[in-house]
Every structure is written in structure tokens, then in C-alpha cells.
Protein backbone atom coordinates (compact mmCIF):
# COMPACT_ATOMS: atom_id res chain seq x y z
CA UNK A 1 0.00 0.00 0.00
CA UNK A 2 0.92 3.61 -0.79
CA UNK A 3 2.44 5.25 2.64
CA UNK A 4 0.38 8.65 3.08
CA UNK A 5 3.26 10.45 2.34
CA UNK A 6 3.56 9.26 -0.95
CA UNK A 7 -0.28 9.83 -1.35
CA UNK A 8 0.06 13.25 -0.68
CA UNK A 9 3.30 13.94 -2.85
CA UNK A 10 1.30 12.52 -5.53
CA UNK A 11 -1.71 15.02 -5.22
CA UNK A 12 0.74 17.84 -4.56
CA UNK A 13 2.20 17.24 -7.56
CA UNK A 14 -0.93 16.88 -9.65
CA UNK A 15 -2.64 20.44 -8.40
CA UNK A 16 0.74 21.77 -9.49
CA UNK A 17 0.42 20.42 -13.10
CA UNK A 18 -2.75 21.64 -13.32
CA UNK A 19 -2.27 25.14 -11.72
CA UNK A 20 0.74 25.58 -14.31
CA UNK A 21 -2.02 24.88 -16.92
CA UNK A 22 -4.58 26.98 -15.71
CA UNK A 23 -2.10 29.88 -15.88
CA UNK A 24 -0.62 28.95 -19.37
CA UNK A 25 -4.15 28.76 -20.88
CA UNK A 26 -4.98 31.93 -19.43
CA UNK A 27 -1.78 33.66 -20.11
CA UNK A 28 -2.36 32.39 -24.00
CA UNK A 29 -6.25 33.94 -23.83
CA UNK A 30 -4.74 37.20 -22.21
CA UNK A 31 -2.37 37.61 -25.12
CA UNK A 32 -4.61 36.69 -27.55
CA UNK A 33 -6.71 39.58 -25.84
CA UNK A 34 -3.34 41.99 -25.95
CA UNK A 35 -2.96 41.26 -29.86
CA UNK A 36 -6.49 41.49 -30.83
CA UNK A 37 -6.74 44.97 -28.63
CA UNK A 38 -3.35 46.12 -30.46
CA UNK A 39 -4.29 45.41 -33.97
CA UNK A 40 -8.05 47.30 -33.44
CA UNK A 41 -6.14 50.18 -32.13
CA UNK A 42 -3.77 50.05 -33.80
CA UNK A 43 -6.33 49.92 -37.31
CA UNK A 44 -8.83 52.45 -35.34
CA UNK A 45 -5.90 54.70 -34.95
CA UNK A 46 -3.82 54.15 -38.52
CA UNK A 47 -3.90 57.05 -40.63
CA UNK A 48 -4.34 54.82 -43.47
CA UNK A 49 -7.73 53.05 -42.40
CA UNK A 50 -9.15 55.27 -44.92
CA UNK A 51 -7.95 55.78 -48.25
CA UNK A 52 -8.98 58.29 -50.62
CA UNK A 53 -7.62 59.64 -53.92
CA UNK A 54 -6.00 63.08 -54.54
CA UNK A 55 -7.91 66.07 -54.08
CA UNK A 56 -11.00 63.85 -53.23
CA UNK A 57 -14.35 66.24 -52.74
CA UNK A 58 -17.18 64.51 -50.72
CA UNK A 59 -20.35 66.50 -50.45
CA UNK A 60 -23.00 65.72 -47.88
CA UNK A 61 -26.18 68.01 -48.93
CA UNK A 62 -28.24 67.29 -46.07
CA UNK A 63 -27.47 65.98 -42.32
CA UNK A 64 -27.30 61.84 -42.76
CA UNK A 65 -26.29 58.82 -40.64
CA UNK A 66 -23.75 55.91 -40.98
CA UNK A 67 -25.53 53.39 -43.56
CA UNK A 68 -26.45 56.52 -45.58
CA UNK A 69 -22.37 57.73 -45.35
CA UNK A 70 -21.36 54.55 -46.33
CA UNK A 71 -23.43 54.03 -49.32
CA UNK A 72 -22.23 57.78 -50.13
CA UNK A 73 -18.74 56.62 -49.93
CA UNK A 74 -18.62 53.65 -51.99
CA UNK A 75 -20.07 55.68 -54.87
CA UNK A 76 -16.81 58.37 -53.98
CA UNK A 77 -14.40 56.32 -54.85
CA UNK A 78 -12.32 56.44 -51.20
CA UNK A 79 -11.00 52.80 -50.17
CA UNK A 80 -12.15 51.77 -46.77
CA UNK A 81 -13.76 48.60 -45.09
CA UNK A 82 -17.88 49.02 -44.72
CA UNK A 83 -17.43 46.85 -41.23
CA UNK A 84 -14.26 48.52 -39.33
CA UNK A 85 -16.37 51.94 -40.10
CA UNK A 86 -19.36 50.52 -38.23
CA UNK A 87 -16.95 49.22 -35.60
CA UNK A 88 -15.48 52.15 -35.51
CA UNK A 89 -18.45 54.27 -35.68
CA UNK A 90 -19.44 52.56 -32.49
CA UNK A 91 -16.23 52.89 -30.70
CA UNK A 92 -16.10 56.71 -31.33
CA UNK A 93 -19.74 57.37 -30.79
CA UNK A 94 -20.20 58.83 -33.87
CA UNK A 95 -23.44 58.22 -36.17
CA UNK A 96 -24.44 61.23 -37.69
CA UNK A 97 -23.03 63.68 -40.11
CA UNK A 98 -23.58 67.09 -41.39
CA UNK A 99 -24.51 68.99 -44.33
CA UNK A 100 -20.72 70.17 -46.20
CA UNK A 101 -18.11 70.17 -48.55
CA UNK A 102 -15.35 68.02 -47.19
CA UNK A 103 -11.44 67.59 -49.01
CA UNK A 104 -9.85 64.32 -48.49
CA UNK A 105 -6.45 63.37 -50.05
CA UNK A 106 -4.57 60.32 -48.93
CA UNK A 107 -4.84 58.41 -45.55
CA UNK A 108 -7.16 59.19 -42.82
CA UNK A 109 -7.99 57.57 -39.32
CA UNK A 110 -11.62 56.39 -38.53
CA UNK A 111 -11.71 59.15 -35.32
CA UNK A 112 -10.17 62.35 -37.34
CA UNK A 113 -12.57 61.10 -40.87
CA UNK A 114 -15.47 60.81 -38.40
CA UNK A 115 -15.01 63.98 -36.31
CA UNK A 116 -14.77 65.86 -39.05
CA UNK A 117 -17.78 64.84 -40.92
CA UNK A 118 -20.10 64.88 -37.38
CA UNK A 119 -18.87 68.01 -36.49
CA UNK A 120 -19.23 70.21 -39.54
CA UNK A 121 -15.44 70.74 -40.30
CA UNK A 122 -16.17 71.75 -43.96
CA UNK A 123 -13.06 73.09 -46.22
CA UNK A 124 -13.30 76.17 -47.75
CA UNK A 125 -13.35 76.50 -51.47
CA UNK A 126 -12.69 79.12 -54.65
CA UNK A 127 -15.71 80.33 -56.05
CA UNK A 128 -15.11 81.53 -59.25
CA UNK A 129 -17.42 84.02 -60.67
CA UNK A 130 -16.54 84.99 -64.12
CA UNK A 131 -16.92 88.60 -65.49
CA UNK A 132 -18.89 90.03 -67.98
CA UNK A 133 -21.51 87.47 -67.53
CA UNK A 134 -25.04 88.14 -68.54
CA UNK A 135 -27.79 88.05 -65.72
CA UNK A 136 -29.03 85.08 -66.01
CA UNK A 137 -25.73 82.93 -66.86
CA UNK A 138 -24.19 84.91 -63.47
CA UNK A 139 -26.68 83.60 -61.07
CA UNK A 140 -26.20 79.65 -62.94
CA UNK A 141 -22.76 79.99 -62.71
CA UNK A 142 -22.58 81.08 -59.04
CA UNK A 143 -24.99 78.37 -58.23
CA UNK A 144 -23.59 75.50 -60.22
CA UNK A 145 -20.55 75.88 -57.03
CA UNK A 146 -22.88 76.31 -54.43
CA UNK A 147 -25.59 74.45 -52.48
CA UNK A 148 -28.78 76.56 -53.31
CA UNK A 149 -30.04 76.59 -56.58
CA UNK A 150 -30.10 79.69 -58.79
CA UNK A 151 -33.76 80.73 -58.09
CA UNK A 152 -32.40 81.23 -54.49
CA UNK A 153 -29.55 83.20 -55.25
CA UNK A 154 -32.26 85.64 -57.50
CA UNK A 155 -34.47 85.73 -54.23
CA UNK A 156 -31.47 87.14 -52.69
CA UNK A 157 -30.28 89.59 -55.53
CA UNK A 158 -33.50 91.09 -55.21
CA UNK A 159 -34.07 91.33 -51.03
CA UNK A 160 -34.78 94.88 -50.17
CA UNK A 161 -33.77 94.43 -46.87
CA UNK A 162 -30.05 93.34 -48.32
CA UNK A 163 -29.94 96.10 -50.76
CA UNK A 164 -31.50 99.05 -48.08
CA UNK A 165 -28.35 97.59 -46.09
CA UNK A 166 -26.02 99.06 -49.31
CA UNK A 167 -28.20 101.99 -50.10
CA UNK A 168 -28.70 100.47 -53.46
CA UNK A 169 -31.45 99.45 -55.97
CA UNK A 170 -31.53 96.18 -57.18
CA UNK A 171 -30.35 97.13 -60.78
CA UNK A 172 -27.12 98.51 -59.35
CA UNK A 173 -26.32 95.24 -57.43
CA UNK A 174 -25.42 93.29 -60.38
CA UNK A 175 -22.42 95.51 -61.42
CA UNK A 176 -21.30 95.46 -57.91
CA UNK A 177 -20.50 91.46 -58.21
CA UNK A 178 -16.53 91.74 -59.14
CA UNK A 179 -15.84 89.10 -61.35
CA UNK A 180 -13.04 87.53 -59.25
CA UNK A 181 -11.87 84.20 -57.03
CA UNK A 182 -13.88 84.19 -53.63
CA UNK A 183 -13.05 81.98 -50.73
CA UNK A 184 -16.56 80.70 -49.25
CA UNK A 185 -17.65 77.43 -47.74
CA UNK A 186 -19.78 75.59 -49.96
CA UNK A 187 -23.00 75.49 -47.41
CA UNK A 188 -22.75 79.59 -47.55
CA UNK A 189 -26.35 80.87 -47.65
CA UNK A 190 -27.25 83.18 -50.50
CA UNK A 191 -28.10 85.57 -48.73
CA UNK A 192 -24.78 85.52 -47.01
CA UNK A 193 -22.83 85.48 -50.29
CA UNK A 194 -24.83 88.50 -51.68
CA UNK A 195 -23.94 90.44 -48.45
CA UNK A 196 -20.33 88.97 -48.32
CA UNK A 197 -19.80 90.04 -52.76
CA UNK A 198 -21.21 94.04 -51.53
CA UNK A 199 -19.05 93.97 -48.44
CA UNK A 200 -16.22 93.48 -50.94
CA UNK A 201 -17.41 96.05 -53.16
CA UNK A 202 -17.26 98.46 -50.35
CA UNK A 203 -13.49 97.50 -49.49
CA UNK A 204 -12.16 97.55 -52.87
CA UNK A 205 -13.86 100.31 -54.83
CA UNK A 206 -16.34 102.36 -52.69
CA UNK A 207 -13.54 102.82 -49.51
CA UNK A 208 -10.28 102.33 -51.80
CA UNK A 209 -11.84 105.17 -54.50
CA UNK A 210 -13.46 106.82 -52.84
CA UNK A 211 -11.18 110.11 -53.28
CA UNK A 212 -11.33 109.40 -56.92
CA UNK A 213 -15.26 109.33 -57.37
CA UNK A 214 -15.53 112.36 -55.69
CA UNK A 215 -12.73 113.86 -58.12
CA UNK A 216 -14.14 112.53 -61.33
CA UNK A 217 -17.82 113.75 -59.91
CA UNK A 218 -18.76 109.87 -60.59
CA UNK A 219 -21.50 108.07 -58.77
CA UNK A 220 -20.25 104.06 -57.68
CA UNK A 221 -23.23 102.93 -60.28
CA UNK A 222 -21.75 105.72 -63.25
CA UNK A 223 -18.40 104.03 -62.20
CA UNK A 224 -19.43 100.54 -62.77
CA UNK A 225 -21.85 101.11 -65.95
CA UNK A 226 -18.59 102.52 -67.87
CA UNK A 227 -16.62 99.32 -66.33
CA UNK A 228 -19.03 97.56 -67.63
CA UNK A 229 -19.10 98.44 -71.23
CA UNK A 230 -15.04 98.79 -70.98
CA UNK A 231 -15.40 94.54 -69.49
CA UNK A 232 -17.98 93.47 -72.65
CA UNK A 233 -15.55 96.03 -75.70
CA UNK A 234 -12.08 94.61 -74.45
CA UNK A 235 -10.56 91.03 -74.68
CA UNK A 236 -6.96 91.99 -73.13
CA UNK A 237 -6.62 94.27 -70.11
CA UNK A 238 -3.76 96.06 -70.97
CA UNK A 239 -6.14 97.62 -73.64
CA UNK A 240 -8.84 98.79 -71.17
CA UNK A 241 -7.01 102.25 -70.00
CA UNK A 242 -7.05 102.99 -73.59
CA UNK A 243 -11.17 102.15 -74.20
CA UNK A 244 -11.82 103.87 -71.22
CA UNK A 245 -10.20 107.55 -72.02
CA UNK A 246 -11.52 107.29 -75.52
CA UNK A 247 -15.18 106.84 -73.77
CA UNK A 248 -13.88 109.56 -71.19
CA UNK A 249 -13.50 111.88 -74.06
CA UNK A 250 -17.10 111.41 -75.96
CA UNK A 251 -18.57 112.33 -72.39
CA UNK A 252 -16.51 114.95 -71.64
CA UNK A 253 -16.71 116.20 -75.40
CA UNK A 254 -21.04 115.82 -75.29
CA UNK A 255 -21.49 112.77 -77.99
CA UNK A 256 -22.42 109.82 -78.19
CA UNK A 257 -20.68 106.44 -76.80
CA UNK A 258 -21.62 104.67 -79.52
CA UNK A 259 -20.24 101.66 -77.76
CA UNK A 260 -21.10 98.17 -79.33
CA UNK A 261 -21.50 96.64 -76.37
CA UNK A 262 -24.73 98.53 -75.42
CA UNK A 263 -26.49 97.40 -78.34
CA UNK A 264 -25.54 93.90 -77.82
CA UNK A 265 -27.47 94.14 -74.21
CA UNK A 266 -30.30 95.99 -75.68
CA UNK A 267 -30.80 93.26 -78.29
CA UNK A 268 -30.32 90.50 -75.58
CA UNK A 269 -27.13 88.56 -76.92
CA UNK A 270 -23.48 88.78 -77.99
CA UNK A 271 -23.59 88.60 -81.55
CA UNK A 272 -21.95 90.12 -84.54
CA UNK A 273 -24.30 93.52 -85.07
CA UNK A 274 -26.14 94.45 -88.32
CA UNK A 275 -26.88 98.20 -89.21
CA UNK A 276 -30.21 97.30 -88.69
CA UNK A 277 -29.17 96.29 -84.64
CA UNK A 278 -27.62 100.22 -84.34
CA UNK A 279 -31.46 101.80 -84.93
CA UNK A 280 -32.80 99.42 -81.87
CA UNK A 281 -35.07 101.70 -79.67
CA UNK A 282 -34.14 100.79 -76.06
CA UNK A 283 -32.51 102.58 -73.54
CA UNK A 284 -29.39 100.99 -73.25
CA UNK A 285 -28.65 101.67 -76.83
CA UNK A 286 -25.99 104.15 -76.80
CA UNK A 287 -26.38 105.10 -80.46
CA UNK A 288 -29.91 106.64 -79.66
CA UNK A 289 -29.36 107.86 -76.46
CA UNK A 290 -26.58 110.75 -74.60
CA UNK A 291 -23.87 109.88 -71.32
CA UNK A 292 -24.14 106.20 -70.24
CA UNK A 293 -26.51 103.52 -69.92
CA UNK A 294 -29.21 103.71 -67.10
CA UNK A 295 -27.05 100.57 -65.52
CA UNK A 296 -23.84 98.33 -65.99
CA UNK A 297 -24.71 95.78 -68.55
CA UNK A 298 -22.48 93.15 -66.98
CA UNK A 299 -20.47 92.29 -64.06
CA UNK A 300 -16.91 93.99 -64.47
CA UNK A 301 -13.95 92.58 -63.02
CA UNK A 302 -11.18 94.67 -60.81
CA UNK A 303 -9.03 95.48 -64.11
CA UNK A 304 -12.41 97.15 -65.52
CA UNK A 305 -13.53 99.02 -62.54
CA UNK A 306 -9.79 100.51 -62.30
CA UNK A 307 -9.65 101.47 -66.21
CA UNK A 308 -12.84 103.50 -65.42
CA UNK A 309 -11.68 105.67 -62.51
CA UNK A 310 -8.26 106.18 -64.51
CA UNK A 311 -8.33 106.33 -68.30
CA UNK A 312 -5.39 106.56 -70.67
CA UNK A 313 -4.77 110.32 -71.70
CA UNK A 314 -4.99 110.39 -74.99
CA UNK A 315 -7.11 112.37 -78.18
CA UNK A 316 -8.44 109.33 -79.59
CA UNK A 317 -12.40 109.78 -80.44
CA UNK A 318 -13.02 106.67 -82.62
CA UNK A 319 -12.23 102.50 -82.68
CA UNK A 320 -12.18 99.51 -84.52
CA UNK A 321 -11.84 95.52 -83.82
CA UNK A 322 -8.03 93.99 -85.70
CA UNK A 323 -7.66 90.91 -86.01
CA UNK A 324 -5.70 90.31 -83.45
CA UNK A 325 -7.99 91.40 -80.67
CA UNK A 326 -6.84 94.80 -79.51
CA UNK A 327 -8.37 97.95 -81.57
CA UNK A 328 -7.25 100.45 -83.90
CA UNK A 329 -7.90 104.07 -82.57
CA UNK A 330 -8.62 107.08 -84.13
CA UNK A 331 -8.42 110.80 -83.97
CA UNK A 332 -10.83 111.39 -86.92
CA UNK A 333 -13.67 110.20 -88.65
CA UNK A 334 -11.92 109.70 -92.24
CA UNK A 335 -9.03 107.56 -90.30
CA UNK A 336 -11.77 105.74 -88.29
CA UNK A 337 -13.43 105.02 -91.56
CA UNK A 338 -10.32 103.83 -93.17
CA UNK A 339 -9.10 101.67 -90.58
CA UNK A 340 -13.03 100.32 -90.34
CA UNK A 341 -12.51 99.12 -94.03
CA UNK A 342 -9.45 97.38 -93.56
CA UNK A 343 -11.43 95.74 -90.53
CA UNK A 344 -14.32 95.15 -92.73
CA UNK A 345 -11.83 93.35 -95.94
CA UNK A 346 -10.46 91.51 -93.80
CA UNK A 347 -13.31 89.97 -92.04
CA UNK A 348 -14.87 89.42 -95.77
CA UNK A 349 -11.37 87.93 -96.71
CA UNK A 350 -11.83 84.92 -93.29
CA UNK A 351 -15.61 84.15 -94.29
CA UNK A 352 -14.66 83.53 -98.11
CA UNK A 353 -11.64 81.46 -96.90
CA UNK A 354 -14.23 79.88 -94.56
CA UNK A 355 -16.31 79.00 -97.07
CA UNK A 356 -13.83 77.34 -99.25
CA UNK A 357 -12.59 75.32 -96.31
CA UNK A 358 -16.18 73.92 -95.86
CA UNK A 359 -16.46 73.59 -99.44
CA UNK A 360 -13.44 71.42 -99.80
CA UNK A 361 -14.15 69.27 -96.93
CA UNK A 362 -17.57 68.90 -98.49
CA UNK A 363 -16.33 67.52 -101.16
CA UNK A 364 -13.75 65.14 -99.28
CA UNK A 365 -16.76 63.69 -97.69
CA UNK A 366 -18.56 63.33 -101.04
CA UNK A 367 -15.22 61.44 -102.51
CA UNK A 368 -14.86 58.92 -99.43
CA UNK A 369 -18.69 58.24 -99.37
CA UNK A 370 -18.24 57.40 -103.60
């Protein structure tokens, strides 16, 4: 028989072998906890848990949650796993997202992507409104880069209690709009953007000129009408001092502008003008009527608004298109009419070229069809 001392050894020794297995089975489940902790922090935290292309744009147009995010994303084209972003929408609390315009561009971790989008952290972008834009094309344009729609943005244009603000009437507004770059956030209300495109009127012109105006006797909406026709007559700026002291000197000498441009806004589009065009009876046409327009006829840019308040000193009365883009100027009316004919050959000369061109490839496409 077994002495009790060897009985007891022998028990000793087995609670041993099992303790030592106890603590190596959980030492293995505590490690397996370690490394499975680690690798989700380690992915919740990796700046590359979200990948999206260069200069990546993601617009959210009205406040969503997760499922409606993700379904957003896929369609974005950013690289990211549809389950880690639930786990990690859970982890950081984070299920709903608002209204913006959000830049992406490389790696991103789940918290900073997510913060961002819940907490409205929208980048600013350039809007670019173009100059010498007609009405209608103005308030698309601006729109096409923004949230609201252009119907909005003409609500806006047209709030009394915006243009009161300005001391202004709603016709003046629309040669107040510089055609420039503007930093705005995308979500900018139109009403905000109308107030923030007159506050920069103000700076630039009505503070920074405001000398000037009062030396040239020139009202801000006299100032931007002549910018105006100086934006929609010249296609380089270097040329616009020039345009503007020849208009400067029909004013100052009593007769008529005569300036192109007027007729094209009085017959409602930018086309090559007719004789017929020049008899149009509307008040914009500067061929009927004396002094300027009763309102800019486009949106000027800076370059225009400056050529205005300081025209080139010259004699020049007269002006006609070259081929080239700038104008010919003249002193008299038997130069301008000699320089108009060379204008007028020349344009004759490109149609009948034009026509043989389409006459030749007319017949190309008669040969091949043979």
C-alpha cells in the first residue's frame, strides 16, 4: 500500500500540473486579448484606415447617418472597409453627419474622418465668378458651385432688406458682383454670399476710391456702368485704359458712346451687329441715347472698374476691332473710316476662306462616301 506520504506527494504534484495549466491557458487567452486589442487600435488609430484619392471632394447636402455615409462613400471612390467603419463608428460614438463640402487626399484615421464629418469641419473652397456674364448665366454659374439653386440666389439679388443695407437698388447690385476668385464654404447661404460680394465692393472700390469718385464727380453705379461696357468692348486688359479715355472723351466732349457693347445688351445677346441692330429703340442703346446707360450691362472685373476711374490720356475719339484682338484708334472720322474698311476686308477675306474650307471638306466627304 501507498504510505500517506507518498499519497500526498502525488496530489501535490498533480494540483501543481494543473495550476501551471490553468495559468498557461490563461496567459495564452490574455495575449490573444493583448494582440487582438493592439491590432483594433492600432487599425482604429492608422492614418491609413481610410484611403482616398488626390484632391477627393465629398459633399454631404443634407445631415445623414452611418448606412447613408457609407453608401455615399462607396459611390466616392475612397477605399475603406464598410465593417471597421461601423466598428469604428461605435467605438467613437459617432453616427451622424452634417450637411458640407469636405477635401480628403490620402490616408485618414476612422476618429479624425469621423469627427470631421459629425462636427461640420467643412473646407473652404474658390468660387469663381466669371466677369462680364449676362444676368441670367451669373446667377447659374454662381450656383452650379454652391448648395442653393439659382432661383435662391435671385431671391437674394433682389431682397430689399439686403440692398437698403447698401443703399442700393436692385439694378445697381449686379455691377457690384466683381468678377473675381472668392473663398466661401460651400453650405454659404445666399443671402450671405450677396452680403459677403457688396461687403467686398465696399473694401475695394467704394472705400479704396473713394477720393477718386468724388474727383471725377462719378457716382459708384456711373463708375461701374462705364466698367461695364469697358469689361464686354475689351478682350486683353492692358487695352482697357485705352477704351476707357476714348469713352472719357465722348462724355466729356457731349457725344455719343456709340459703344457696341450697349447694343448687344439691348438686343439680348453677344452677336456680330447688323446696321439694322444700331437703330434698336431701347434705352441701353448708346447710339440713340446721350452719357451712359441707365445701368452696368455686366459684371466687371477689378481690371475694368480701375480702367474706369483712370483712363489713358490720350485724343483718340473713334475704334475699330483687328484681327488680333486689340483695336485700332482714331483721332478722326476719315481715319476711323479707313481703318473700319481694312477691318471690314479683312473679315470678308476669313468668311470667303471659310467658305472654301467647308467647301473642300464637303467635297472630301462626297469622294470617301463614292
Amino acid at each position: 500500500m501507498l504510505s500517506r506520504n507518498k499519497v500526498m506527494m502525488f496530489i501535490s504534484g498533480f494540483n501543481h500540473l494543473q495550476l501551471r495549466e490553468w495559468a498557461a491557458g490563461v496567459l495564452v487567452l490574455l495575449l490573444a486579448f493583448v494582440l487582438v486589442f493592439s491590432s483594433r487600435t492600432y487599425r482604429l488609430n492608422s492614418d491609413s484606415a481610410i484611403q482616398a484619392p488626390p484632391a477627393t471632394v465629398l459633399l454631404i447636402d443634407e445631415r445623414i447617418q452611418l448606412d447613408e455615409l457609407i453608401s455615399l462613400l462607396e459611390e466616392s471612390g475612397i477605399s475603406f472597409d464598410a465593417d471597421e467603419l461601423r466598428w469604428a463608428s461605435g467605438i467613437v460614438g459617432l453616427r451622424n453627419f452634417s450637411t458640407g463640402r469636405y477635401e480628403f487626399d490620402g490616408g485618414i484615421s476612422y476618429p479624425e474622418f469621423l469627427n470631421k464629418l459629425a462636427m461640420g469641419l467643412q473646407d473652404p473652397m474658390t468660387l469663381r465668378i466669371p466677369p462680364g456674364a449676362d444676368k441670367e448665366r451669373l446667377k447659374e454659374r454662381i450656383a452650379s458651385q454652391m448648395q442653393f439653386e439659382a432661383d435662391d440666389l435671385a431671391a437674394a439679388m433682389s431682397d430689399t432688406s439686403i440692398l437698403n443695407r447698401y443703399g442700393i437698388e436692385a439694378h445697381e447690385l449686379y455691377g457690384r458682383i466683381i468678377g473675381d476668385s472668392y473663398e466661401v464654404y460651400w453650405t454659404t447661404s445666399p443671402e450671405r454670399l450677396v452680403n459677403r460680394l457688396l461687403s467686398e465692393f465696399e473694401r475695394r472700390i467704394m472705400e479704396s476710391y473713394a477720393d477718386r469718385m468724388d474727383e471725377l464727380g462719378l457716382s459708384a453705379d456711373e463708375v461701374t456702368t462705364l466698367a461695364s461696357i469697358i469689361e464686354w468692348e475689351a478682350k486683353y486688359d492692358d487695352e482697357k485704359p485705352a477704351i476707357s479715355g476714348l469713352y472719357w472723351n465722348r462724355l466729356d466732349s457731349r457725344w455719343r458712346l456709340q459703344a457696341d457693347p450697349t447694343v448687344n445688351y439691348a438686343k439680348g445677346t453677344r452677336s456680330r451687329l447688323v446696321y439694322a441692330d444700331y437703330r434698336i429703340d431701347h434705352p441701353y442703346n448708346t447710339y440713340r441715347i446721350h452719357g451712359l446707360p441707365p445701368g452696368p450691362i455686366t459684371n466687371p472685373s477689378y481690371s475694368s472698374l480701375r480702367a474706369a476711374l483712370y483712363p489713358e490720356d490720350h485724343d483718340y475719339m473713334f475704334m475699330v476691332a483687328r484681327p488680333d484682338g486689340y483695336h485700332a484708334f482714331s483721332r478722326t472720322y476719315a481715319e476711323h473710316r479707313r481703318k473700319s474698311r481694312e477691318w471690314t476686308d479683312w473679315l470678308r477675306e476669313q468668311r470667303m476662306k471659310q467658305a472654301e474650307m467647308e467647301r473642300e471638306e464637303a467635297a472630301r466627304q462626297g469622294a470617301a462616301a463614292d
